[in-house]
Protein backbone atom coordinates (compact mmCIF):
# COMPACT_ATOMS: atom_id res chain seq x y z
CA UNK A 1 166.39 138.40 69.81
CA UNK A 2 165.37 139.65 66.57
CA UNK A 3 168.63 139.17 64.43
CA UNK A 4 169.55 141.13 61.84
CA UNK A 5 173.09 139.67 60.58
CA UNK A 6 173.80 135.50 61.12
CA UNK A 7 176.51 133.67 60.34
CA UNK A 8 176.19 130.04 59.86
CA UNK A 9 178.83 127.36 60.84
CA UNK A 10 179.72 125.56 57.75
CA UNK A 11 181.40 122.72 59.75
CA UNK A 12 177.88 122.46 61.71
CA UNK A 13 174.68 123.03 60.49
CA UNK A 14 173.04 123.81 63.43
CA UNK A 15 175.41 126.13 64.92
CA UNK A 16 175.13 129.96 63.76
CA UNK A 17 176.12 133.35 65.58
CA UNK A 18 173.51 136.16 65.55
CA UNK A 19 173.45 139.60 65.79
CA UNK A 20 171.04 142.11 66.15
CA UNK A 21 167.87 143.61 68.71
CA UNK A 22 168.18 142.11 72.19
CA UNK A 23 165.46 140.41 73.94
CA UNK A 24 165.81 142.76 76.87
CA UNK A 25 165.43 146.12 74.76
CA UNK A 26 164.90 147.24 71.37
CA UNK A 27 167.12 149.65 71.59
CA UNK A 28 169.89 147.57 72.83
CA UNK A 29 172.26 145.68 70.43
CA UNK A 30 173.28 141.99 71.47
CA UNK A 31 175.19 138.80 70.14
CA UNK A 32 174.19 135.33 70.31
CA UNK A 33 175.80 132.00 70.08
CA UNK A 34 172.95 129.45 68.39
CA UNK A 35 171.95 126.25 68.65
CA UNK A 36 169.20 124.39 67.13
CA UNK A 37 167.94 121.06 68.03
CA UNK A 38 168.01 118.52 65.22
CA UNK A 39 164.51 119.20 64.50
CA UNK A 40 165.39 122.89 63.88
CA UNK A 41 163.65 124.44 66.87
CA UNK A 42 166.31 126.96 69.08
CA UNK A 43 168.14 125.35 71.78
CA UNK A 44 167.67 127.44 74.79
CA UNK A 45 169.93 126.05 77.18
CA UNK A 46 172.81 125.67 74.17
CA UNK A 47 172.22 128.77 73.27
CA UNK A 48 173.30 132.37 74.74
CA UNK A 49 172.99 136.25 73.90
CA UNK A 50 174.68 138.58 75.53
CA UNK A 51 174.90 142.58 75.58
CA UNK A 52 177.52 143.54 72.73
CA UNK A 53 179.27 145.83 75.39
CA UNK A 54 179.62 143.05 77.69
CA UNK A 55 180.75 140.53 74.87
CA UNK A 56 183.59 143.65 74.27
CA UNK A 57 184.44 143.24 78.04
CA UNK A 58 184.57 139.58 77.84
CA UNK A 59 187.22 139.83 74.78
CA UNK A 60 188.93 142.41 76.18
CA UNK A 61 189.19 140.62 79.63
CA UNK A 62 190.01 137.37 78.29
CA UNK A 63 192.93 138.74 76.55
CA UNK A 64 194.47 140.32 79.61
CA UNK A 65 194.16 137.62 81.45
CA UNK A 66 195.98 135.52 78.87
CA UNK A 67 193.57 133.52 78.29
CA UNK A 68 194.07 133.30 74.36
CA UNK A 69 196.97 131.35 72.82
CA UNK A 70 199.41 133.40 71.19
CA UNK A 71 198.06 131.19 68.21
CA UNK A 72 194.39 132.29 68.58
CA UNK A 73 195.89 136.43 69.74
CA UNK A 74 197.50 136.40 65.97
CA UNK A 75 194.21 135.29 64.21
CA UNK A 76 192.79 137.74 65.83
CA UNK A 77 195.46 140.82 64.87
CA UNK A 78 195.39 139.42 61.15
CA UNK A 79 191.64 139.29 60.92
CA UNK A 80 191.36 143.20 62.55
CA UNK A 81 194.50 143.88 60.70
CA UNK A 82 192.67 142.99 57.10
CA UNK A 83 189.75 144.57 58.47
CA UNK A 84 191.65 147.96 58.95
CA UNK A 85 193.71 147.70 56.20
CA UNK A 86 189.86 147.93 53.57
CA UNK A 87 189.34 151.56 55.62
């Protein structure tokens, strides 16, 4: 992946989301959860990227299928909600 926007945990330093070129095609756009190893090399098998349309599906899904606490579903709304209201 060659990442274009990262976010890094600031409750752990070696956790960070990426976002940016996919592995698969440069033309694609993809999203990856990070993990480095203490010695700051990438942790392949804590680590996953996924197509942004699928990681759309996967949000989507999970939410129909109630798999979000009403807790976590009104983070979400006031995050988009902020989001919408800077438009």
């Amino acid at each position: 992946m060659k990442a274009s926007e990262k976010y890094l945990n600031p409750t752990d330093p070696n956790h960070s989301i990426e976002w940016g070129e996919a592995t698969w095609n440069s033309k694609a756009f993809s999203i990856r959860n990070r993990y480095d190893l203490p010695s700051g090399k990438f942790n392949k098998a804590g680590s996953g990227e996924i197509p942004w349309h699928d990681f759309k599906t996967m949000i989507t899904e999970s939410i129909q299928r109630n798999v979000f606490t009403n807790s976590e579903l009104a983070e979400i709304l006031k995050t988009i909600s902020e989001k919408i209201a800077k438009i």
